[in-house]
PDB file of N, CA and C in Angstrom:
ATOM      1  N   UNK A   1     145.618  73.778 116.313  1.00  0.00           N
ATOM      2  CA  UNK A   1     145.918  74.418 115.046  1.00  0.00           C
ATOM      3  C   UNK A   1     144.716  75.247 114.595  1.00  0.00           C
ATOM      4  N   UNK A   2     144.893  76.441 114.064  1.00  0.00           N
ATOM      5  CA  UNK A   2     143.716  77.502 113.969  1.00  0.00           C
ATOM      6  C   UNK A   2     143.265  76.896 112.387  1.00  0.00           C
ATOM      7  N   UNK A   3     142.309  77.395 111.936  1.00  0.00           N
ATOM      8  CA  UNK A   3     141.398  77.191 110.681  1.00  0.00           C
ATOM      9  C   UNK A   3     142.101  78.221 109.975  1.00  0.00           C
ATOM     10  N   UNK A   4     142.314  78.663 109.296  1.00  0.00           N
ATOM     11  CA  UNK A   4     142.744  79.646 108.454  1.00  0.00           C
ATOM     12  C   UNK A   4     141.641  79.792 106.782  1.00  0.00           C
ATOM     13  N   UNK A   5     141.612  78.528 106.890  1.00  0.00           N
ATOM     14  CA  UNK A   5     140.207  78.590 105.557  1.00  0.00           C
ATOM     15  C   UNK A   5     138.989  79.398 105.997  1.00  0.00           C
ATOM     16  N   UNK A   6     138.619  79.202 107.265  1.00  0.00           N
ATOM     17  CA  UNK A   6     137.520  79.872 107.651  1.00  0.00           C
ATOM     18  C   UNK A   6     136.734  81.155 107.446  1.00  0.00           C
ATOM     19  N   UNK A   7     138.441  82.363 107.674  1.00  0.00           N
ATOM     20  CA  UNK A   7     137.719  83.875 107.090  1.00  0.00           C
ATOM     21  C   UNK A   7     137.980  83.712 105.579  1.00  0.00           C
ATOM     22  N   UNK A   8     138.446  82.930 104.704  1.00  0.00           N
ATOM     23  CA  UNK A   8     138.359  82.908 103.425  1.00  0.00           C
ATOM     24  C   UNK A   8     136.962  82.666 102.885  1.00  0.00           C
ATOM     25  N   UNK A   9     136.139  81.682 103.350  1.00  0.00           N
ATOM     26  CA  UNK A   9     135.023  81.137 102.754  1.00  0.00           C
ATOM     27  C   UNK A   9     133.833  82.269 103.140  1.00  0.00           C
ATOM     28  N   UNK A  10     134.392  82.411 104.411  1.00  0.00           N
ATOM     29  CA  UNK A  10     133.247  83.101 105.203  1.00  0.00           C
ATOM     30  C   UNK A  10     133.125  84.650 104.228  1.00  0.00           C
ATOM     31  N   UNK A  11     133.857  85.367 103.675  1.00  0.00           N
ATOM     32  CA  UNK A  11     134.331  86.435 103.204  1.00  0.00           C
ATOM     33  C   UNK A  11     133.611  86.190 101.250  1.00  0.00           C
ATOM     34  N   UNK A  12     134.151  85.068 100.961  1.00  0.00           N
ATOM     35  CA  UNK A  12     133.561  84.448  99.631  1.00  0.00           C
ATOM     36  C   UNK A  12     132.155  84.423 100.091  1.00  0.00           C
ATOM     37  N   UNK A  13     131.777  83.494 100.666  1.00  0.00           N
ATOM     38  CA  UNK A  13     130.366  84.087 100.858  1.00  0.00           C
ATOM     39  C   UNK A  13     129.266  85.248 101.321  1.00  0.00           C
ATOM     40  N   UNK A  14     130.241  85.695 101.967  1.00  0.00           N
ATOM     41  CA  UNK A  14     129.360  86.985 102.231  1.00  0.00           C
ATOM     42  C   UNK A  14     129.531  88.145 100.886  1.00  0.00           C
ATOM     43  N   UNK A  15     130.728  88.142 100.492  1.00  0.00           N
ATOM     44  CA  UNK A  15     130.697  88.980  99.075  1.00  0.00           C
ATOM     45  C   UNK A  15     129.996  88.529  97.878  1.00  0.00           C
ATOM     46  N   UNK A  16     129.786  86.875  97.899  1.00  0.00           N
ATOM     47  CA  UNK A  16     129.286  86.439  96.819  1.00  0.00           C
ATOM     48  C   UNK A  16     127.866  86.646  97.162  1.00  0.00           C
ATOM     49  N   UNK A  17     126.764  87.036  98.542  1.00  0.00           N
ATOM     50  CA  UNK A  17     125.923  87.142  98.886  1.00  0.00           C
ATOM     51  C   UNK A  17     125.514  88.155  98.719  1.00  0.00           C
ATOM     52  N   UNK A  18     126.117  89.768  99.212  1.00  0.00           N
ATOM     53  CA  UNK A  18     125.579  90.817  99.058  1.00  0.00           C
ATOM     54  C   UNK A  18     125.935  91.192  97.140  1.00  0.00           C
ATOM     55  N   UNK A  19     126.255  90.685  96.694  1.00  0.00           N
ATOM     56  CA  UNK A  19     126.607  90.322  94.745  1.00  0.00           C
ATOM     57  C   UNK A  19     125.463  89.930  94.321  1.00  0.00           C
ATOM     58  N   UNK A  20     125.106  88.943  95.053  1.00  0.00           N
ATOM     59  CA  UNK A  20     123.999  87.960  94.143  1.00  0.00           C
ATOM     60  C   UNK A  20     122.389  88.994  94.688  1.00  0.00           C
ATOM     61  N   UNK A  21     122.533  89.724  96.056  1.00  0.00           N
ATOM     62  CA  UNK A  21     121.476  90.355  96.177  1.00  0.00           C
ATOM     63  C   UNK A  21     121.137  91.543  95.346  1.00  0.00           C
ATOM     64  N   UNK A  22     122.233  92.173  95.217  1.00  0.00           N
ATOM     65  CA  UNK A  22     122.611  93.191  94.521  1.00  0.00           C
ATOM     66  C   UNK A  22     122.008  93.108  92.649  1.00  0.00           C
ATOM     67  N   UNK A  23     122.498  92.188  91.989  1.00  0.00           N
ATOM     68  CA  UNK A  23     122.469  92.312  91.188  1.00  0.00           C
ATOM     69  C   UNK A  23     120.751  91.481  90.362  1.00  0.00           C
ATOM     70  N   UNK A  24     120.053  90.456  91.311  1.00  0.00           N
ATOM     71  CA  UNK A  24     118.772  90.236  91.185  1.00  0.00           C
ATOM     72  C   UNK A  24     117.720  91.393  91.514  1.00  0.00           C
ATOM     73  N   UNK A  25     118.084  91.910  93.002  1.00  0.00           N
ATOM     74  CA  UNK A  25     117.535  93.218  93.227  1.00  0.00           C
ATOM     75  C   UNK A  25     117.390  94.121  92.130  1.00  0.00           C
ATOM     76  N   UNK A  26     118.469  94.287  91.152  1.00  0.00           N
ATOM     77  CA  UNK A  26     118.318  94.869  90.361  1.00  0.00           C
ATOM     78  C   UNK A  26     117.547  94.790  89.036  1.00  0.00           C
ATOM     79  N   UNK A  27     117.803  93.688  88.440  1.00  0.00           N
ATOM     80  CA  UNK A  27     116.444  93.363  87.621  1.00  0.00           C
ATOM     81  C   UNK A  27     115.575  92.915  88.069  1.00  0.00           C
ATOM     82  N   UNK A  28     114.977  92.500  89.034  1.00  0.00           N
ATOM     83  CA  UNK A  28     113.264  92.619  89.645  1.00  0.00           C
ATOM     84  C   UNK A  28     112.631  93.503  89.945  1.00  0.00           C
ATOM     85  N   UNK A  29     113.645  94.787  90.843  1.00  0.00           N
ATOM     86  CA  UNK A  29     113.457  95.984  91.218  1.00  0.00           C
ATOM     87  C   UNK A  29     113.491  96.896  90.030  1.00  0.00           C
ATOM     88  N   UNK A  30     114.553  97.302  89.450  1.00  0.00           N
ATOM     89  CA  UNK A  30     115.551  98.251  88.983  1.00  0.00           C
ATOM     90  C   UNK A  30     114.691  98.241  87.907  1.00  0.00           C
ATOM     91  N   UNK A  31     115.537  99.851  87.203  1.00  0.00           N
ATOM     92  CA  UNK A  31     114.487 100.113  86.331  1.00  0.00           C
ATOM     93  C   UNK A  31     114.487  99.168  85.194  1.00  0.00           C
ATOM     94  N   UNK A  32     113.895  99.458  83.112  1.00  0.00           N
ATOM     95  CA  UNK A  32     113.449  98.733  83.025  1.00  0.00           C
ATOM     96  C   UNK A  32     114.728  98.099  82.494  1.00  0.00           C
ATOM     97  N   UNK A  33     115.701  99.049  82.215  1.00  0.00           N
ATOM     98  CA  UNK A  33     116.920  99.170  81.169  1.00  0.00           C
ATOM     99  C   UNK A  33     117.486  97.793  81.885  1.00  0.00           C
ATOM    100  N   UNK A  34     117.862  97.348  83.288  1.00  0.00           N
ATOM    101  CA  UNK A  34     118.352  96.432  83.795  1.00  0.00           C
ATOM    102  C   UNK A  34     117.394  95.201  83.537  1.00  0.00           C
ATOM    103  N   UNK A  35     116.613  94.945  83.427  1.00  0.00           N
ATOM    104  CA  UNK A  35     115.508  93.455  82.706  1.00  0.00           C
ATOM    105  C   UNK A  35     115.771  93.223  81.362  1.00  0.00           C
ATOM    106  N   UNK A  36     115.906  95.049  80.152  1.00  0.00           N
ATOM    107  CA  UNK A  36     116.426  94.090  79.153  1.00  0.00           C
ATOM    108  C   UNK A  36     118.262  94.000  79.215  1.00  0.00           C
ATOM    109  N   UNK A  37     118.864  94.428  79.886  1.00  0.00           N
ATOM    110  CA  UNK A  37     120.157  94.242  80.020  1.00  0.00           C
ATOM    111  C   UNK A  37     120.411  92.579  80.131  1.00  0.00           C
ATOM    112  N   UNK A  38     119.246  91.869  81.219  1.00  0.00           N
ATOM    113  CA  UNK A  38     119.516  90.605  81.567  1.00  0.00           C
ATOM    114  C   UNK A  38     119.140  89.784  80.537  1.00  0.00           C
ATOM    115  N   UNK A  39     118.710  90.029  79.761  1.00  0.00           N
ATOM    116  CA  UNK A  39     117.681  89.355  78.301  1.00  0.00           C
ATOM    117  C   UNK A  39     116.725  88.163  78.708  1.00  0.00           C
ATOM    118  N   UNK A  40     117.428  87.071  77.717  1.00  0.00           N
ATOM    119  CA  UNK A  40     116.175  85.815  78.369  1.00  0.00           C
ATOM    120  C   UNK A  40     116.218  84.927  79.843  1.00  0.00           C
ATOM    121  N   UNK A  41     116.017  86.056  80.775  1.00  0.00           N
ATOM    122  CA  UNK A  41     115.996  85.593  81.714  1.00  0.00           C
ATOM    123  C   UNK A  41     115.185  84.814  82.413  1.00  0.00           C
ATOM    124  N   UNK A  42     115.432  83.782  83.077  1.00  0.00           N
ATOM    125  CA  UNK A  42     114.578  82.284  83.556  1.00  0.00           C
ATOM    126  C   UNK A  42     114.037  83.027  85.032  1.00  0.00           C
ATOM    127  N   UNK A  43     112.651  83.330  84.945  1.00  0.00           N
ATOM    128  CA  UNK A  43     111.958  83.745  86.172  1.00  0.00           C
ATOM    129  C   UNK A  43     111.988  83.321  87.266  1.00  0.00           C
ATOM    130  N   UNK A  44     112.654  81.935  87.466  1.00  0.00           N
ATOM    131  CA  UNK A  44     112.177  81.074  88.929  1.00  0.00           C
ATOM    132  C   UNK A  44     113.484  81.262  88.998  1.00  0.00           C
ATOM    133  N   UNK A  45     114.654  81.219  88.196  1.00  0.00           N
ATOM    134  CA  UNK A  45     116.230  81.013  88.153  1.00  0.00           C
ATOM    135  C   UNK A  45     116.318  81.965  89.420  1.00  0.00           C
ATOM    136  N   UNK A  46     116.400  83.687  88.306  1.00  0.00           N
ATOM    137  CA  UNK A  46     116.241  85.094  89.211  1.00  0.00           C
ATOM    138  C   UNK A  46     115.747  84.751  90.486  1.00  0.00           C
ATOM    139  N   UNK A  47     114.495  84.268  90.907  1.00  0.00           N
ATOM    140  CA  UNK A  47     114.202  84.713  92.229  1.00  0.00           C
ATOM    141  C   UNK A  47     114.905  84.043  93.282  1.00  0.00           C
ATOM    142  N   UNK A  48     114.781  82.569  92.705  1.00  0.00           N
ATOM    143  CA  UNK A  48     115.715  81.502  93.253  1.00  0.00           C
ATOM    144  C   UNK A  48     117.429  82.245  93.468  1.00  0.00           C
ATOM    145  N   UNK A  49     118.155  82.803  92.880  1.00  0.00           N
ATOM    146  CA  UNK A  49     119.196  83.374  93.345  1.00  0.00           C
ATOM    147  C   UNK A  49     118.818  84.440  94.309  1.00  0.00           C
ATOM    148  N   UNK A  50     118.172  85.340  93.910  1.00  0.00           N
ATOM    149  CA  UNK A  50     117.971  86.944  94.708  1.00  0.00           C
ATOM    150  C   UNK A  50     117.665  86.304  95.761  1.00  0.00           C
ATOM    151  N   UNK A  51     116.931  85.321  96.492  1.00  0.00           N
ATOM    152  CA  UNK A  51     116.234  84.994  97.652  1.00  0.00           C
ATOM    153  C   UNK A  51     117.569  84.126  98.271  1.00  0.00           C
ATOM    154  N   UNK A  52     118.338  83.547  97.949  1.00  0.00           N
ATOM    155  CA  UNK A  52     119.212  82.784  98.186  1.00  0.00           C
ATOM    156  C   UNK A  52     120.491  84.209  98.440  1.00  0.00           C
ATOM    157  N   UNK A  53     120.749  84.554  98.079  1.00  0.00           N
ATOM    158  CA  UNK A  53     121.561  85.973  98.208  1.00  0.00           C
ATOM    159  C   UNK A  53     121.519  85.918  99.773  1.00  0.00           C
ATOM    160  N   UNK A  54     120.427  86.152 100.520  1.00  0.00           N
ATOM    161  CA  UNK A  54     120.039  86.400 102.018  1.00  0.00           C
ATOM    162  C   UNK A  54     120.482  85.233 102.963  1.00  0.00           C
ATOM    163  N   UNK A  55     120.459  84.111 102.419  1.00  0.00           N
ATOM    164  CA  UNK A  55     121.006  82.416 102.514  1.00  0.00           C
ATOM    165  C   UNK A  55     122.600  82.835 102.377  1.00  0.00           C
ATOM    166  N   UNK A  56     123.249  83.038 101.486  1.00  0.00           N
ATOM    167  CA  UNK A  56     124.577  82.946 101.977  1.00  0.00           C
ATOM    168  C   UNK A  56     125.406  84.011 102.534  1.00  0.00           C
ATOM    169  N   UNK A  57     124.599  85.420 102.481  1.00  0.00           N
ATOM    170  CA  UNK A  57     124.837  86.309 103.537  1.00  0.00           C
ATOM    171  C   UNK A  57     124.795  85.169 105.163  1.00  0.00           C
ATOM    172  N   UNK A  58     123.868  84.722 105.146  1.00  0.00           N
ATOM    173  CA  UNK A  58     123.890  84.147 106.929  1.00  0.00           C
ATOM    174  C   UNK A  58     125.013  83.128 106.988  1.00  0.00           C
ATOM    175  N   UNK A  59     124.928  82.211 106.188  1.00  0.00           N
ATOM    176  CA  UNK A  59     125.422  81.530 105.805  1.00  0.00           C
ATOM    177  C   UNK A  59     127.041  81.863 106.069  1.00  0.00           C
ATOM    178  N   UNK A  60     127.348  82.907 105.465  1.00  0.00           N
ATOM    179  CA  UNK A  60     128.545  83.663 105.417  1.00  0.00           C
ATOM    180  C   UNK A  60     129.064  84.220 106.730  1.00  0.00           C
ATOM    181  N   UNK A  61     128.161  84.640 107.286  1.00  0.00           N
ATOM    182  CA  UNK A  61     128.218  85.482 108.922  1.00  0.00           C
ATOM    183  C   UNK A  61     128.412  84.072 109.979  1.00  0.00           C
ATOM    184  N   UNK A  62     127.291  83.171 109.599  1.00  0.00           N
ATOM    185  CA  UNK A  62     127.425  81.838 110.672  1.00  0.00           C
ATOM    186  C   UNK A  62     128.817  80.759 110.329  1.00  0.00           C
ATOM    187  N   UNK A  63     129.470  80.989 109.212  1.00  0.00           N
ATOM    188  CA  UNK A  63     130.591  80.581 108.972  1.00  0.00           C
ATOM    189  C   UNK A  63     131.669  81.433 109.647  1.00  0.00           C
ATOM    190  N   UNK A  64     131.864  82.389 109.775  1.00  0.00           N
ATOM    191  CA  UNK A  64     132.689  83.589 110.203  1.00  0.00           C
ATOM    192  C   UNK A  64     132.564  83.419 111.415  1.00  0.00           C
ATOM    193  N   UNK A  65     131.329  82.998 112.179  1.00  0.00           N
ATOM    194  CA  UNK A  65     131.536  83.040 114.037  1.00  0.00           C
ATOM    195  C   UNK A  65     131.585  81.382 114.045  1.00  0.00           C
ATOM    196  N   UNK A  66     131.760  80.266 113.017  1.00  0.00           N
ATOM    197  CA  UNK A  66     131.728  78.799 113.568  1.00  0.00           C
ATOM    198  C   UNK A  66     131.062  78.848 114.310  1.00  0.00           C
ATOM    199  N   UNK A  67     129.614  78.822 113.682  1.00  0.00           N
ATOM    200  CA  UNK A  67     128.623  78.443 114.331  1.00  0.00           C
ATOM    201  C   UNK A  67     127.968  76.915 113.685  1.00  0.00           C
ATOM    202  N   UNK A  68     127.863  75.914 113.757  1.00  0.00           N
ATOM    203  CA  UNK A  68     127.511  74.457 113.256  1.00  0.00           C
ATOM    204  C   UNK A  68     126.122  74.290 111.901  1.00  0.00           C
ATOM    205  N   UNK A  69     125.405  75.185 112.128  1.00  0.00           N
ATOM    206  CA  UNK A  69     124.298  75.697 111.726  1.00  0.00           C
ATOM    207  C   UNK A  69     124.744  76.104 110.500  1.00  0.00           C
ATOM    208  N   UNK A  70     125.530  76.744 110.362  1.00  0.00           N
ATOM    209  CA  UNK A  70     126.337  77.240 109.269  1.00  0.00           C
ATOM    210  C   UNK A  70     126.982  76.502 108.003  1.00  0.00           C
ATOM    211  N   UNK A  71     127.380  75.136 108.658  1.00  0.00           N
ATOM    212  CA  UNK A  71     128.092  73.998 107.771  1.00  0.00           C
ATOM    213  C   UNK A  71     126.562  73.180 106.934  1.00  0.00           C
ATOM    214  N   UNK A  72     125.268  73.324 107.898  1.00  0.00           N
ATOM    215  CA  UNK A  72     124.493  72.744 107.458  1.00  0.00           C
ATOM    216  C   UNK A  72     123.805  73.815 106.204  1.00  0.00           C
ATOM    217  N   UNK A  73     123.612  74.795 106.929  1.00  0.00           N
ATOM    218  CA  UNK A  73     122.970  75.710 105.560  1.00  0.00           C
ATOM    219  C   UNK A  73     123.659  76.007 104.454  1.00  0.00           C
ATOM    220  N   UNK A  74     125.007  75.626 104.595  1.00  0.00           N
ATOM    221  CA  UNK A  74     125.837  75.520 103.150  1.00  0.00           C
ATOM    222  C   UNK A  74     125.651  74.522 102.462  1.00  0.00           C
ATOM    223  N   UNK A  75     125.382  73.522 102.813  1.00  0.00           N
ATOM    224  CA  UNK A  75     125.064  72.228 102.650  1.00  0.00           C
ATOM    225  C   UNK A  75     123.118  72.263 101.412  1.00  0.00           C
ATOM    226  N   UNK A  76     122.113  72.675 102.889  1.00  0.00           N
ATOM    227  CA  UNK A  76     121.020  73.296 102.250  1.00  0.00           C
ATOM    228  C   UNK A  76     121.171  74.281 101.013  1.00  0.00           C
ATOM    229  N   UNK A  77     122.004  74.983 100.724  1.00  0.00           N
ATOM    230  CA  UNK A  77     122.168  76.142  99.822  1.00  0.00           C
ATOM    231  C   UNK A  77     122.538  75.209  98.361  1.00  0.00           C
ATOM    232  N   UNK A  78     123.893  74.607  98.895  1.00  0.00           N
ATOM    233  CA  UNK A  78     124.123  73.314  97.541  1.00  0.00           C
ATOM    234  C   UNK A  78     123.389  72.626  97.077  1.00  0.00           C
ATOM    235  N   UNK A  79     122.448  72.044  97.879  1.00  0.00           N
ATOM    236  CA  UNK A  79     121.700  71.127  97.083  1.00  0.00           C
ATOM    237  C   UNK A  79     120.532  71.771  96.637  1.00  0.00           C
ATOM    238  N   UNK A  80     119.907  72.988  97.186  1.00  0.00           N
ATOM    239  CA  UNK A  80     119.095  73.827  96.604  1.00  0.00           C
ATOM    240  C   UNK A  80     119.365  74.309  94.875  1.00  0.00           C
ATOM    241  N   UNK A  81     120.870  74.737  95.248  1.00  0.00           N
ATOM    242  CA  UNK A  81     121.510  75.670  93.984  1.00  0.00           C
ATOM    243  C   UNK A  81     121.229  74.463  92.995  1.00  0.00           C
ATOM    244  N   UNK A  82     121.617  72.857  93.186  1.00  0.00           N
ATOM    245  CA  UNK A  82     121.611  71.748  92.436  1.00  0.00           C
ATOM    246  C   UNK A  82     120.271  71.411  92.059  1.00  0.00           C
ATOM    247  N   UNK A  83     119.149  71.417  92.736  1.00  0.00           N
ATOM    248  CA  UNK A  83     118.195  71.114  92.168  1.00  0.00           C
ATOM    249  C   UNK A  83     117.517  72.245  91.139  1.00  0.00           C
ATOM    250  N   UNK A  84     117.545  73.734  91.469  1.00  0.00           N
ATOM    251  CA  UNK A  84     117.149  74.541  90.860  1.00  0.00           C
ATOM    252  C   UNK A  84     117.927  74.883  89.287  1.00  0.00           C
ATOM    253  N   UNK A  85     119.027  74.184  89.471  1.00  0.00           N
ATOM    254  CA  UNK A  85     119.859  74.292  87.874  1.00  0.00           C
ATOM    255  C   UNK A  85     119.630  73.022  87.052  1.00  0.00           C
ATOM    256  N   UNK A  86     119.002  71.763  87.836  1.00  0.00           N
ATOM    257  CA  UNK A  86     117.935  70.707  87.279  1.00  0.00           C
ATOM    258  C   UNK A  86     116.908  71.313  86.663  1.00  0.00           C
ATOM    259  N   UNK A  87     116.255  71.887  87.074  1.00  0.00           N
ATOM    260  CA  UNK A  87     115.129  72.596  87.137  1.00  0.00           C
ATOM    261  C   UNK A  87     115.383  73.330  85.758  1.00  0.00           C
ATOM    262  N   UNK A  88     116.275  74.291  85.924  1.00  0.00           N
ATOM    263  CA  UNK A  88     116.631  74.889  84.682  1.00  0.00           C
ATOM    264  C   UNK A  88     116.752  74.339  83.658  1.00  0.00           C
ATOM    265  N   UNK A  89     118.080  72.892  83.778  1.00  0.00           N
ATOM    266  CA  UNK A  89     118.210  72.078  82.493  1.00  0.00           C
ATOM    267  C   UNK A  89     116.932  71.984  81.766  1.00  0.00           C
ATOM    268  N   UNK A  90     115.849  71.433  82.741  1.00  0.00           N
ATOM    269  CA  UNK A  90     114.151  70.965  82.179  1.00  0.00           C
ATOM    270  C   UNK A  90     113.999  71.754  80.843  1.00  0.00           C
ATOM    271  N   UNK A  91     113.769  72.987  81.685  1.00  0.00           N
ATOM    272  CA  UNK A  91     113.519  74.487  80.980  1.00  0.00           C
ATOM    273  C   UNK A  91     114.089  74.815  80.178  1.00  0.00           C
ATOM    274  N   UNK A  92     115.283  74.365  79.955  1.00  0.00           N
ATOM    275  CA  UNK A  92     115.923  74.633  78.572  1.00  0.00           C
ATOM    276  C   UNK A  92     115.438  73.546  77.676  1.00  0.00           C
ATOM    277  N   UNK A  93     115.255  71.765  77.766  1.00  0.00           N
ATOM    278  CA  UNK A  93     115.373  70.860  77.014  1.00  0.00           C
ATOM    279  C   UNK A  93     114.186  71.042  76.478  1.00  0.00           C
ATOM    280  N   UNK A  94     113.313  71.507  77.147  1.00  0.00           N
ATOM    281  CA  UNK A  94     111.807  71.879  76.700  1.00  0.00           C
ATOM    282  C   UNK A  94     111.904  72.934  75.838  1.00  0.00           C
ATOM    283  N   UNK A  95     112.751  73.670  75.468  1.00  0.00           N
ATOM    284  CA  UNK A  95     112.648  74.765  74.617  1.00  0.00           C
ATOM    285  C   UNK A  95     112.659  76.258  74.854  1.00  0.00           C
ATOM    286  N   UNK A  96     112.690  76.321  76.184  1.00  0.00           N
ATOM    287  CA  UNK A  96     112.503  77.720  77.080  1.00  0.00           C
ATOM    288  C   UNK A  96     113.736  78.371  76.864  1.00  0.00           C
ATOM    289  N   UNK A  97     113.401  80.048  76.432  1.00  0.00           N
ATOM    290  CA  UNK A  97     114.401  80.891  76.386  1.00  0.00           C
ATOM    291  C   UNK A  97     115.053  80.983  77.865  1.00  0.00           C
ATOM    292  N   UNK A  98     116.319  80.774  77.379  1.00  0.00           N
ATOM    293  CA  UNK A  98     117.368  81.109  78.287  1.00  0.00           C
ATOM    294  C   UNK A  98     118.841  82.362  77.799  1.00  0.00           C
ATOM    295  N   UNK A  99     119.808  82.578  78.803  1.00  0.00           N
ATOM    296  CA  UNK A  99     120.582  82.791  77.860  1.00  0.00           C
ATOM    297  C   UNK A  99     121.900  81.978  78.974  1.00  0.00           C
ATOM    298  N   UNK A 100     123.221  81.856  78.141  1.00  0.00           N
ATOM    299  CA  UNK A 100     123.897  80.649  78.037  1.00  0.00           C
ATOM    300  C   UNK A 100     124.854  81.266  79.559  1.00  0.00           C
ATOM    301  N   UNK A 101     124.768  82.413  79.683  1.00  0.00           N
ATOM    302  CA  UNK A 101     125.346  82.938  80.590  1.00  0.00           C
ATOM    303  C   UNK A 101     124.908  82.594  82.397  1.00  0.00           C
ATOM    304  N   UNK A 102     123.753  82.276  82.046  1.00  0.00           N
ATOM    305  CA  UNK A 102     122.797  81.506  83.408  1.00  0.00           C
ATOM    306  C   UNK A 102     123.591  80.420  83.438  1.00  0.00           C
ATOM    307  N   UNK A 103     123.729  79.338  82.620  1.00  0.00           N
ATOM    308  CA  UNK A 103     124.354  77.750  82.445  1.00  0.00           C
ATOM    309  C   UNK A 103     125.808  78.251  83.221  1.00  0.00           C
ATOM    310  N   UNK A 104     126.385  78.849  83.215  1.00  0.00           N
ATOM    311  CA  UNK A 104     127.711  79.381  83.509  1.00  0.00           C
ATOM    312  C   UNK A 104     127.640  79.441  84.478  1.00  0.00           C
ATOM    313  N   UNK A 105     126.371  80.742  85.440  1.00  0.00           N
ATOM    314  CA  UNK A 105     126.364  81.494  86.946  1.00  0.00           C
ATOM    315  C   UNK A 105     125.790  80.057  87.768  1.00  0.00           C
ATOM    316  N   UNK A 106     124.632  79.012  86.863  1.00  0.00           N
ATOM    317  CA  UNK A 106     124.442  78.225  88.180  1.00  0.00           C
ATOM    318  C   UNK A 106     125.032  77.243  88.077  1.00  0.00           C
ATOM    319  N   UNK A 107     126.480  76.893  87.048  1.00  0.00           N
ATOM    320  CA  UNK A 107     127.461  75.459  87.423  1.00  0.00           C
ATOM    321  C   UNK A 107     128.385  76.315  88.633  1.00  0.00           C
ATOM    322  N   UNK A 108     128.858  77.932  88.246  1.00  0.00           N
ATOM    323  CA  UNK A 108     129.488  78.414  88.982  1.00  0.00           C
ATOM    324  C   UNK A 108     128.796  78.135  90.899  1.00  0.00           C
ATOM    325  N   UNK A 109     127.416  78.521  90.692  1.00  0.00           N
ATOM    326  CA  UNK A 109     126.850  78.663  92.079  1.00  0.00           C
ATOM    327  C   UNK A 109     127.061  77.233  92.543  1.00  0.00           C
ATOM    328  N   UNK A 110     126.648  76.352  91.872  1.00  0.00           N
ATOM    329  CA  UNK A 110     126.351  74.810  92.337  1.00  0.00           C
ATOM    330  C   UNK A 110     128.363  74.457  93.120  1.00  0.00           C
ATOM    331  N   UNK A 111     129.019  74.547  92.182  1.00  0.00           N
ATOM    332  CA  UNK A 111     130.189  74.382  92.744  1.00  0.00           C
ATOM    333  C   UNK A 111     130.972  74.887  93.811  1.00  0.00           C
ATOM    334  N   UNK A 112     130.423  76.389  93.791  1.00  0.00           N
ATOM    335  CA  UNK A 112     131.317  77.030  94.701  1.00  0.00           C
ATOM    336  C   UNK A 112     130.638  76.752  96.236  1.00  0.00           C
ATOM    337  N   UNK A 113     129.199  76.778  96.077  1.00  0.00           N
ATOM    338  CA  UNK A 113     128.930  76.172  96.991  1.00  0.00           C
ATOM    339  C   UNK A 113     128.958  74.541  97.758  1.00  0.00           C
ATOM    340  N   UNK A 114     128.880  73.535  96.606  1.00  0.00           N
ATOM    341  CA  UNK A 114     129.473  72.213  96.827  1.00  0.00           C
ATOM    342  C   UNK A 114     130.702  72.790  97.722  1.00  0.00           C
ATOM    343  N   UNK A 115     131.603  73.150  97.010  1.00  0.00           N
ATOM    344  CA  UNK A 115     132.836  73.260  97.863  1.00  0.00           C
ATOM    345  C   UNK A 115     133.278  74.701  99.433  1.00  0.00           C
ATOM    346  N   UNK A 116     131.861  75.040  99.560  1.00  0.00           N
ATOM    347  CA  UNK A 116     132.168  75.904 101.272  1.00  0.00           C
ATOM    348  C   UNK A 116     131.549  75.027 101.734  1.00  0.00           C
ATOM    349  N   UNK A 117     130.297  73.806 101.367  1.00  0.00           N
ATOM    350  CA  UNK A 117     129.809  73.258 102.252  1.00  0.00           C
ATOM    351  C   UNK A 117     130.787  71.611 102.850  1.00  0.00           C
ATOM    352  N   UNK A 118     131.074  71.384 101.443  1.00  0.00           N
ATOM    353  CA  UNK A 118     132.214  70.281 102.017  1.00  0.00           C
ATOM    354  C   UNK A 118     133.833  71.142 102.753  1.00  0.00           C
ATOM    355  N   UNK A 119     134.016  71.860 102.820  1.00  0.00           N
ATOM    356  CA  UNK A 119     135.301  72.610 103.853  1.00  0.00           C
ATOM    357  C   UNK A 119     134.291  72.718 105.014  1.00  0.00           C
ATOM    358  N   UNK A 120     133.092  73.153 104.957  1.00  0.00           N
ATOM    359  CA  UNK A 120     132.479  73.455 106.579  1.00  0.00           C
ATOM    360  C   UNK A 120     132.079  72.344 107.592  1.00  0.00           C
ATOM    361  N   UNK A 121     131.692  71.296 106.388  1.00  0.00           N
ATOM    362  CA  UNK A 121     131.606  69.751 107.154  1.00  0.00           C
ATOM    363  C   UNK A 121     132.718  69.146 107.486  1.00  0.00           C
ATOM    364  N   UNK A 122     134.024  69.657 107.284  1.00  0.00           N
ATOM    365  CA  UNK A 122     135.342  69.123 107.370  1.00  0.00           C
ATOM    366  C   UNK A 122     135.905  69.322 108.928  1.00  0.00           C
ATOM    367  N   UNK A 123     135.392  70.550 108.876  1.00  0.00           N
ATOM    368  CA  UNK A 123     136.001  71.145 110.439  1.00  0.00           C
ATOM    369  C   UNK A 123     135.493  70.819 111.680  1.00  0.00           C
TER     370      UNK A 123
END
């Protein structure tokens, strides 16, 4: 029986990859209008995604050829995304500007990745 989930996830991640590069690239890089566009943005958050961007690009490609390597770095990516939105909580309870829209992108990241890495360990 063929996988059929496979080019789904693989496709979610690679779009959600060249997205997440795209749009950190842009306020680290980009001019200045895109930094205050992002407002109180969490410095380690940003890089921690933009650098991770390149993570589920492969991630995305080594899912797409079922390659084994692939189930594990989804795996690495989740619990990364999980500790770094720990990390964040800190940073907020301590008082650190945030804005509420981050709380949103890293339950979104933490989950969506929880769930390509548990479908990739499945197969």
């Amino acid at each position: 029986m063929r996988d059929t989930s496979r080019p789904v996830w693989a496709s979610i991640a690679l779009v959600f990859g060249a997205l997440t590069i795209f749009s950190g690239g842009r306020v680290l890089f980009g001019p200045e209008e895109a930094r205050v566009a992002a407002g109180n943005y969490v410095p380690f958050v940003l890089w921690f995604n933009f650098l991770a961007g390149f993570a589920y690009v492969a991630a995305g490609a080594g899912l797409w050829l079922w390659r084994r390597w692939a189930a594990w770095l989804a795996l690495g990516i989740a619990a990364a995304t999980a500790l770094v939105f720990a990390a964040f909580g800190v940073h907020v309870a301590m008082g650190g500007a945030f804005e509420l829209r981050t709380v949103a992108a890293m339950a979104l990241r933490t989950l969506l990745w929880a769930g390509i890495a548990v479908a990739a360990q499945r197969r």
